[in-house]
PDB file of N, CA and C in Angstrom:
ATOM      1  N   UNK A   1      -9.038  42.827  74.545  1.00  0.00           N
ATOM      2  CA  UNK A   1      -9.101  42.272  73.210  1.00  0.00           C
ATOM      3  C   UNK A   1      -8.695  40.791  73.274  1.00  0.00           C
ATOM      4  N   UNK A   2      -9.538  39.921  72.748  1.00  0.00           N
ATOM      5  CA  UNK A   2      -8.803  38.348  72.852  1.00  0.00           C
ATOM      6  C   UNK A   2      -8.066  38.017  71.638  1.00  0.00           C
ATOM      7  N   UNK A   3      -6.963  37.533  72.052  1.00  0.00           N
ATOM      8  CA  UNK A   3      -6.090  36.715  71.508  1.00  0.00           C
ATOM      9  C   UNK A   3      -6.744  35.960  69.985  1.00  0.00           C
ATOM     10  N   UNK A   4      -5.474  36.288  68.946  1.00  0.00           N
ATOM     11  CA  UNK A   4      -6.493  34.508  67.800  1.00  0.00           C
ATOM     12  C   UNK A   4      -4.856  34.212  67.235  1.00  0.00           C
ATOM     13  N   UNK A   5      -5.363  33.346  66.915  1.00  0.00           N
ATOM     14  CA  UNK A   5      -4.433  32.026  66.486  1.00  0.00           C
ATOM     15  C   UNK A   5      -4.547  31.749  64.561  1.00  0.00           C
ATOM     16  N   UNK A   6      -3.632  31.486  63.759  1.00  0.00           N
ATOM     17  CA  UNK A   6      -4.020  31.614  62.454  1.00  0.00           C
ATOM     18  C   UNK A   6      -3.633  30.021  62.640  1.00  0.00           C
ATOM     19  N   UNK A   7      -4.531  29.035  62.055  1.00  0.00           N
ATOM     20  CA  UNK A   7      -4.256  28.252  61.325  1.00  0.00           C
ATOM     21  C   UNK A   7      -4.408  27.807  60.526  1.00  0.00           C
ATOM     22  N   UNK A   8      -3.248  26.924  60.179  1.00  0.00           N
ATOM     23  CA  UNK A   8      -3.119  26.464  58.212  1.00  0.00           C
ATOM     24  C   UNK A   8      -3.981  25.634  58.199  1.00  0.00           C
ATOM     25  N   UNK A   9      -5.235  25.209  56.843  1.00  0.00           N
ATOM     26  CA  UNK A   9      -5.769  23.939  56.655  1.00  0.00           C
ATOM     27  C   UNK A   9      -5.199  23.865  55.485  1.00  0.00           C
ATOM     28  N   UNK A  10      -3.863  23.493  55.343  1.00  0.00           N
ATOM     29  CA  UNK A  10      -3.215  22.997  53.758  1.00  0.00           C
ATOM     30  C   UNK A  10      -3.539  21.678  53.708  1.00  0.00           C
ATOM     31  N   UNK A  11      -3.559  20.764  55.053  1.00  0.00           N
ATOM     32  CA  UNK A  11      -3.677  19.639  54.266  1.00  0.00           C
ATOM     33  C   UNK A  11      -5.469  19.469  54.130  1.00  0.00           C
ATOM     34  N   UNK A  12      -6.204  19.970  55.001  1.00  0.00           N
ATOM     35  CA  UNK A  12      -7.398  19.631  54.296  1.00  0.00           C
ATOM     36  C   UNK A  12      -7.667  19.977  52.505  1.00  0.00           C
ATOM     37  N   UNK A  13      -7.009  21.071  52.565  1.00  0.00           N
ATOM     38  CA  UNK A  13      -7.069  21.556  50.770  1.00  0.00           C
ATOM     39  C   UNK A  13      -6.765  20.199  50.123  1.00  0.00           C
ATOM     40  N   UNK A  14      -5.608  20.011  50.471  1.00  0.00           N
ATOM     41  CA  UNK A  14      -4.491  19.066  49.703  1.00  0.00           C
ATOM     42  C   UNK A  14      -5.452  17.532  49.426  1.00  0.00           C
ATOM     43  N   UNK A  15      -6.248  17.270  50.521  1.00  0.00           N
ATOM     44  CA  UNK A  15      -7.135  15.997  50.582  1.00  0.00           C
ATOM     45  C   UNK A  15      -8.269  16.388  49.485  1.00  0.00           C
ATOM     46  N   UNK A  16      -9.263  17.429  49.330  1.00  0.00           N
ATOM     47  CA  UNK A  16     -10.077  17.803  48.610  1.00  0.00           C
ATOM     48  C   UNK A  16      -9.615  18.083  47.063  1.00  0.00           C
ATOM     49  N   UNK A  17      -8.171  18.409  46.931  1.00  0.00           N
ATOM     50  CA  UNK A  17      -7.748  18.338  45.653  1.00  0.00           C
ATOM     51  C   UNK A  17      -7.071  17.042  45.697  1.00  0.00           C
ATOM     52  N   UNK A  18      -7.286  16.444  46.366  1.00  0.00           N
ATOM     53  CA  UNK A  18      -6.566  14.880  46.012  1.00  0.00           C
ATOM     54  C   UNK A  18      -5.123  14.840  45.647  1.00  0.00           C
ATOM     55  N   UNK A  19      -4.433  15.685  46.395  1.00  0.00           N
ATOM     56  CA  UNK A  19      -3.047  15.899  45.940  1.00  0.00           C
ATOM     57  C   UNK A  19      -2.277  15.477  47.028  1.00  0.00           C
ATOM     58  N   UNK A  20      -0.719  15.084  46.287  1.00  0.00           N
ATOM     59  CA  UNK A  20       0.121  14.855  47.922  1.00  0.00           C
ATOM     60  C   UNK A  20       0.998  15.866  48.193  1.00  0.00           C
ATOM     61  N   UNK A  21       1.627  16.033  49.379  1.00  0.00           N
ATOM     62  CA  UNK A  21       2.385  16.920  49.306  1.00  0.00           C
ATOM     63  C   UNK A  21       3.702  17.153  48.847  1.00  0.00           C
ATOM     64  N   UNK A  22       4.222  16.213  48.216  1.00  0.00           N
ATOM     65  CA  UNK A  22       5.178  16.246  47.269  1.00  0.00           C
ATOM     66  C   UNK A  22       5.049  16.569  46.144  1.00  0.00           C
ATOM     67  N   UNK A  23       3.435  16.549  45.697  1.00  0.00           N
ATOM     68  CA  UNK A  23       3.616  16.930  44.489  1.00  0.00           C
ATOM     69  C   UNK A  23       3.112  18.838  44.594  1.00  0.00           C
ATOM     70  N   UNK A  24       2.746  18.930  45.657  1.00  0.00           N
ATOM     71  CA  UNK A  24       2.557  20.504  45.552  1.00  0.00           C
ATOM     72  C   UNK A  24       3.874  21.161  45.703  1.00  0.00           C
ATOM     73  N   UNK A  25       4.634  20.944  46.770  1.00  0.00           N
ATOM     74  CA  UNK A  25       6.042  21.167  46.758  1.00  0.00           C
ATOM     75  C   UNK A  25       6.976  21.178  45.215  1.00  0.00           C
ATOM     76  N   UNK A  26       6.699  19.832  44.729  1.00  0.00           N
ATOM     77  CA  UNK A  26       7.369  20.122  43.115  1.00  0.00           C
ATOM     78  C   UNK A  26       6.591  21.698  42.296  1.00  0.00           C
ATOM     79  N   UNK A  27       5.729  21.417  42.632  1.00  0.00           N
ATOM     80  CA  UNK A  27       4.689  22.208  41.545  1.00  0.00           C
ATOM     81  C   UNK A  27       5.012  23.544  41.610  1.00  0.00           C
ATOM     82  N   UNK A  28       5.369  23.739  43.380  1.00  0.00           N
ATOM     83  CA  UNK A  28       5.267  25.303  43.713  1.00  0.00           C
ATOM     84  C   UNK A  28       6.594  25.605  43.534  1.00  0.00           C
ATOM     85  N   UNK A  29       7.968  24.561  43.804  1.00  0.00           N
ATOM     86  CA  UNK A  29       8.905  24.774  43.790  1.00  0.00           C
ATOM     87  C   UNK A  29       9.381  25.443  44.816  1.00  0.00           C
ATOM     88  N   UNK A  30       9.056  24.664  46.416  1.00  0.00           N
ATOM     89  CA  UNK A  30       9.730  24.430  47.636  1.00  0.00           C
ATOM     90  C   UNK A  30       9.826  22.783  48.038  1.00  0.00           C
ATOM     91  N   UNK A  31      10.145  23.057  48.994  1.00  0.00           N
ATOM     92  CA  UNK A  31      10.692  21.489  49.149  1.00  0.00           C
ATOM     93  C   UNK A  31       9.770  20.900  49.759  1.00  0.00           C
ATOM     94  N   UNK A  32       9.898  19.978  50.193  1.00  0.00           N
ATOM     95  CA  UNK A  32       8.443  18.927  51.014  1.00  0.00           C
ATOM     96  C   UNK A  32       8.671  19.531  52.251  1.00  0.00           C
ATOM     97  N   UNK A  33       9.712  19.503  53.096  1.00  0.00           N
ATOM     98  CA  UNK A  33       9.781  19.788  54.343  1.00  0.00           C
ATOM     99  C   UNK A  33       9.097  20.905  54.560  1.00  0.00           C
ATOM    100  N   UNK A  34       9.252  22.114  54.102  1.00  0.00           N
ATOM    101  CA  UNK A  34       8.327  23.305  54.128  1.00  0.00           C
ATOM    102  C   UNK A  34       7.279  23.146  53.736  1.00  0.00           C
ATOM    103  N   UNK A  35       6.838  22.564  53.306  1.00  0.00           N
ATOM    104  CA  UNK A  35       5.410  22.072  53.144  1.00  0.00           C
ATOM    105  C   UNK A  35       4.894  21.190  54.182  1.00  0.00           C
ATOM    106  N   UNK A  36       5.180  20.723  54.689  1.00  0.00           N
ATOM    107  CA  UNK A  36       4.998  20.006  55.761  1.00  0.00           C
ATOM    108  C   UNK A  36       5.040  20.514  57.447  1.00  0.00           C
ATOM    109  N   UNK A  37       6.309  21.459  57.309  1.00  0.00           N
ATOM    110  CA  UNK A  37       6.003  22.809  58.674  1.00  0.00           C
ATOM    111  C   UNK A  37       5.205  23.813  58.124  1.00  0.00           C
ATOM    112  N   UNK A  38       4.321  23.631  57.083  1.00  0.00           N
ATOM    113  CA  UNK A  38       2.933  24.524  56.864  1.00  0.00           C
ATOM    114  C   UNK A  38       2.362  24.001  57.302  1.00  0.00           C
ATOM    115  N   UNK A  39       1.878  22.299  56.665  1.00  0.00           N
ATOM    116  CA  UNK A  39       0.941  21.655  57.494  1.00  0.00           C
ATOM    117  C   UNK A  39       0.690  21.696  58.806  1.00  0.00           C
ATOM    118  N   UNK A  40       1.856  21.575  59.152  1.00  0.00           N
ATOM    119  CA  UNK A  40       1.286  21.343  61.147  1.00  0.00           C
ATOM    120  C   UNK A  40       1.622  22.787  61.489  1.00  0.00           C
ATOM    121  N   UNK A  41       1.932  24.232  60.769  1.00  0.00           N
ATOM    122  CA  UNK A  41       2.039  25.342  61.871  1.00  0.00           C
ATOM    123  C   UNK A  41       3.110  25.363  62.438  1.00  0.00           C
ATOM    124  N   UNK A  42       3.850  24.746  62.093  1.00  0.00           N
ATOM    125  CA  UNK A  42       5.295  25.067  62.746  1.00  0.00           C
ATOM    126  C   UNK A  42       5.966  26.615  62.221  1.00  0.00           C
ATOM    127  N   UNK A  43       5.806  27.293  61.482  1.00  0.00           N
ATOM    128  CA  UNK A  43       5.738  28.437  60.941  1.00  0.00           C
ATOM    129  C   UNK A  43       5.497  29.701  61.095  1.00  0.00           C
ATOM    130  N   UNK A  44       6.442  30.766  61.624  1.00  0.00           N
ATOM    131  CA  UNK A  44       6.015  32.243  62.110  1.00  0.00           C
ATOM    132  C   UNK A  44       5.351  32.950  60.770  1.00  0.00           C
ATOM    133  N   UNK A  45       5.775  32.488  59.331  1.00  0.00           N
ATOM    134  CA  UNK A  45       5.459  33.296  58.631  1.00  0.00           C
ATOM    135  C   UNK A  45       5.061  32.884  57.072  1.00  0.00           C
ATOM    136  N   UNK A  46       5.048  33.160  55.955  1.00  0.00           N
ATOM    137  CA  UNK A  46       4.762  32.367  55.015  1.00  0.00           C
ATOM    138  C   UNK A  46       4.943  33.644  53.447  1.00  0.00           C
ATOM    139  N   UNK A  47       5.730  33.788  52.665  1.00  0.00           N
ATOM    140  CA  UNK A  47       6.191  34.771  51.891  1.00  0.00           C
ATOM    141  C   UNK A  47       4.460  34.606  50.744  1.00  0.00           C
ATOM    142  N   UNK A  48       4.320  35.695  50.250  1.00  0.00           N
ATOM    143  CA  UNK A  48       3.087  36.224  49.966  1.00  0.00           C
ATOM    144  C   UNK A  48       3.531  35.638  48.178  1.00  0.00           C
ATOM    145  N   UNK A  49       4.626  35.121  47.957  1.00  0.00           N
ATOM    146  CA  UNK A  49       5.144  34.468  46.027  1.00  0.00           C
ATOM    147  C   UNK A  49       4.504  32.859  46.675  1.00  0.00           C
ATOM    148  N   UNK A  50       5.288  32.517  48.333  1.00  0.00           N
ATOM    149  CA  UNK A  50       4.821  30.869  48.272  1.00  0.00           C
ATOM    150  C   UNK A  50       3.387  30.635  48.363  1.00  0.00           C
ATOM    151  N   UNK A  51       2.710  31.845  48.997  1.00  0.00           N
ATOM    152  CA  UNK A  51       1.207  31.501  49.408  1.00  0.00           C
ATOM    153  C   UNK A  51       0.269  32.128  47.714  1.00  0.00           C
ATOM    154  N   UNK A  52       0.843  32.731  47.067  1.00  0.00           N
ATOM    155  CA  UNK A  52       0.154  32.571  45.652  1.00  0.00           C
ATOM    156  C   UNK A  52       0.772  31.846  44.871  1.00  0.00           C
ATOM    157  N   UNK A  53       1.530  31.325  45.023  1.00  0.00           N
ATOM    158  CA  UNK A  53       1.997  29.877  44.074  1.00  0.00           C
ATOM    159  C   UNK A  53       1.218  28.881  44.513  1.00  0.00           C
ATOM    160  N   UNK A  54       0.848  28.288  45.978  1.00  0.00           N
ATOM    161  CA  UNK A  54       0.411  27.211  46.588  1.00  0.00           C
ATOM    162  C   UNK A  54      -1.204  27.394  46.137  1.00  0.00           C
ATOM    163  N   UNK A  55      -1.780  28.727  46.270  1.00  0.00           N
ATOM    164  CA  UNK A  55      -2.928  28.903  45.737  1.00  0.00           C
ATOM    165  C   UNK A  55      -3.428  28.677  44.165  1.00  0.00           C
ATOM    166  N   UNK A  56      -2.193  29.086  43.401  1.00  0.00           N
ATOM    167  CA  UNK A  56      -2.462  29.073  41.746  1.00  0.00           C
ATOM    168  C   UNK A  56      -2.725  27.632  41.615  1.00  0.00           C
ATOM    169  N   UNK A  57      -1.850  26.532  42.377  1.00  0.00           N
ATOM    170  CA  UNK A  57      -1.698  25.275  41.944  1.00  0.00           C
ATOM    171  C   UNK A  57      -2.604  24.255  42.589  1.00  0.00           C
ATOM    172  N   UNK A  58      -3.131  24.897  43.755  1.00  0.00           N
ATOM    173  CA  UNK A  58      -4.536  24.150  44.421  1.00  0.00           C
ATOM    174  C   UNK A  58      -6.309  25.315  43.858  1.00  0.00           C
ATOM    175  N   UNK A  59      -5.794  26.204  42.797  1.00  0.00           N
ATOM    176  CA  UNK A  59      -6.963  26.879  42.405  1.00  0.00           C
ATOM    177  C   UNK A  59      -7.862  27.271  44.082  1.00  0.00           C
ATOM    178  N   UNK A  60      -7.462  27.701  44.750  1.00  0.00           N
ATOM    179  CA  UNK A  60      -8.023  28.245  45.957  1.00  0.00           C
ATOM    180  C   UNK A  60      -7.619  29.677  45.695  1.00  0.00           C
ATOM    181  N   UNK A  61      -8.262  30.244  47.288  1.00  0.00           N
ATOM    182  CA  UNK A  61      -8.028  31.445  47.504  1.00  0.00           C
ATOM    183  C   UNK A  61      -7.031  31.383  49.015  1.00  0.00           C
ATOM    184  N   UNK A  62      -6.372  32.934  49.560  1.00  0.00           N
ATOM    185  CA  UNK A  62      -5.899  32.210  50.371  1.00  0.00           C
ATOM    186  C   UNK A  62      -6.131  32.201  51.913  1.00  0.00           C
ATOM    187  N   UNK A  63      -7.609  32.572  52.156  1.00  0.00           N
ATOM    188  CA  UNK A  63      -8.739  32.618  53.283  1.00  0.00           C
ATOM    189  C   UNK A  63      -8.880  30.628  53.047  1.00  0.00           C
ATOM    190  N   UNK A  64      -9.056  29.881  51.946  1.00  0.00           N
ATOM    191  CA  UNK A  64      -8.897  28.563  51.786  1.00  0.00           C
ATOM    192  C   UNK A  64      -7.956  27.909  52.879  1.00  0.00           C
ATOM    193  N   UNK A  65      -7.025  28.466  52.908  1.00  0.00           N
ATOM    194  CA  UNK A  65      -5.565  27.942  53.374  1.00  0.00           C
ATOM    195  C   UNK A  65      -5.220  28.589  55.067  1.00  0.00           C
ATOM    196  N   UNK A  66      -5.918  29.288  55.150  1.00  0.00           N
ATOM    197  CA  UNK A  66      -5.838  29.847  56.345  1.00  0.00           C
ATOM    198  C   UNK A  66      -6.828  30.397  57.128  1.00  0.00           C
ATOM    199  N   UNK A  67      -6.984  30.097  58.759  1.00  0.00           N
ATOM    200  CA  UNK A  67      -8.373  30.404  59.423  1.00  0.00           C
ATOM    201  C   UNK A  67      -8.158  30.834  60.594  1.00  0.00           C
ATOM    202  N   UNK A  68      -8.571  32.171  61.397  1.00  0.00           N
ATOM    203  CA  UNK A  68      -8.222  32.900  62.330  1.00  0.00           C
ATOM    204  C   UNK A  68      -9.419  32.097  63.723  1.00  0.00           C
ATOM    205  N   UNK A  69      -8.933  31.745  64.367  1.00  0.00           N
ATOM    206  CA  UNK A  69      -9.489  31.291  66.066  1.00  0.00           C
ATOM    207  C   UNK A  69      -9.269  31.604  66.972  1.00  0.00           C
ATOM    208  N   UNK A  70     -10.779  32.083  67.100  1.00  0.00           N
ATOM    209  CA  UNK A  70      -9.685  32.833  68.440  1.00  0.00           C
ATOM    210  C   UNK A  70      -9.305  31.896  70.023  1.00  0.00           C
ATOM    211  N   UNK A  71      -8.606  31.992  70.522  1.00  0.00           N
ATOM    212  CA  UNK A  71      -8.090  31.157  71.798  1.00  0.00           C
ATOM    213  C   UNK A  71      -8.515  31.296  72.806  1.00  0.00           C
ATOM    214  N   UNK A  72      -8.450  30.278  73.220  1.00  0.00           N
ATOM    215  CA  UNK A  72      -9.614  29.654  74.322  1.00  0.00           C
ATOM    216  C   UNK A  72      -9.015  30.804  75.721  1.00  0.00           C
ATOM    217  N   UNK A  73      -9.776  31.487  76.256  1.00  0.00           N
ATOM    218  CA  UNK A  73      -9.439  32.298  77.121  1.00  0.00           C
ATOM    219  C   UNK A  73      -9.235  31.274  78.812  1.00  0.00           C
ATOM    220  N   UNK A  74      -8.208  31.500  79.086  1.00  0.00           N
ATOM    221  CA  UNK A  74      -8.189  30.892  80.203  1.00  0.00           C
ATOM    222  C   UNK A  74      -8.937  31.302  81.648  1.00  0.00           C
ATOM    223  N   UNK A  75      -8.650  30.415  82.258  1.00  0.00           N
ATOM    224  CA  UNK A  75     -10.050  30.593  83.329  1.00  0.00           C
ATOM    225  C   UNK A  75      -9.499  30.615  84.684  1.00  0.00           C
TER     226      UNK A  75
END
């Protein structure tokens, strides 16, 4: 079975809604920093209130925000 990898495209969302990430952080009511170890994946996990808050307030879904790849099999 191969390996996949989830990654976040919050900030592509964030560019297409023309938003910054401070103001989604206010909106959702976490802080910037966690918003920001979303952006880059620094993150084992993500609570299912922050990922439908982040969705209500960027009107996405949350397949939007997240994309399964699978990893490059080594050789």
């Amino acid at each position: 079975m191969s390996e996949v990898s989830i990654v976040v495209r919050l900030d592509v969302m964030l560019a297409m809604r023309k938003m910054k990430s401070r103001d989604l952080a206010h909106a959702v009511g976490i802080t910037e920093q966690n918003i920001s170890l979303l952006k880059s994946g620094k993150v084992k996990g993500i609570r299912f209130e922050t990922l439908a808050g982040i969705c209500a307030v960027l009107e996405c879904q949350p397949g939007d925000l997240l994309e399964a790849v699978p990893d490059a099999d080594p050789a």
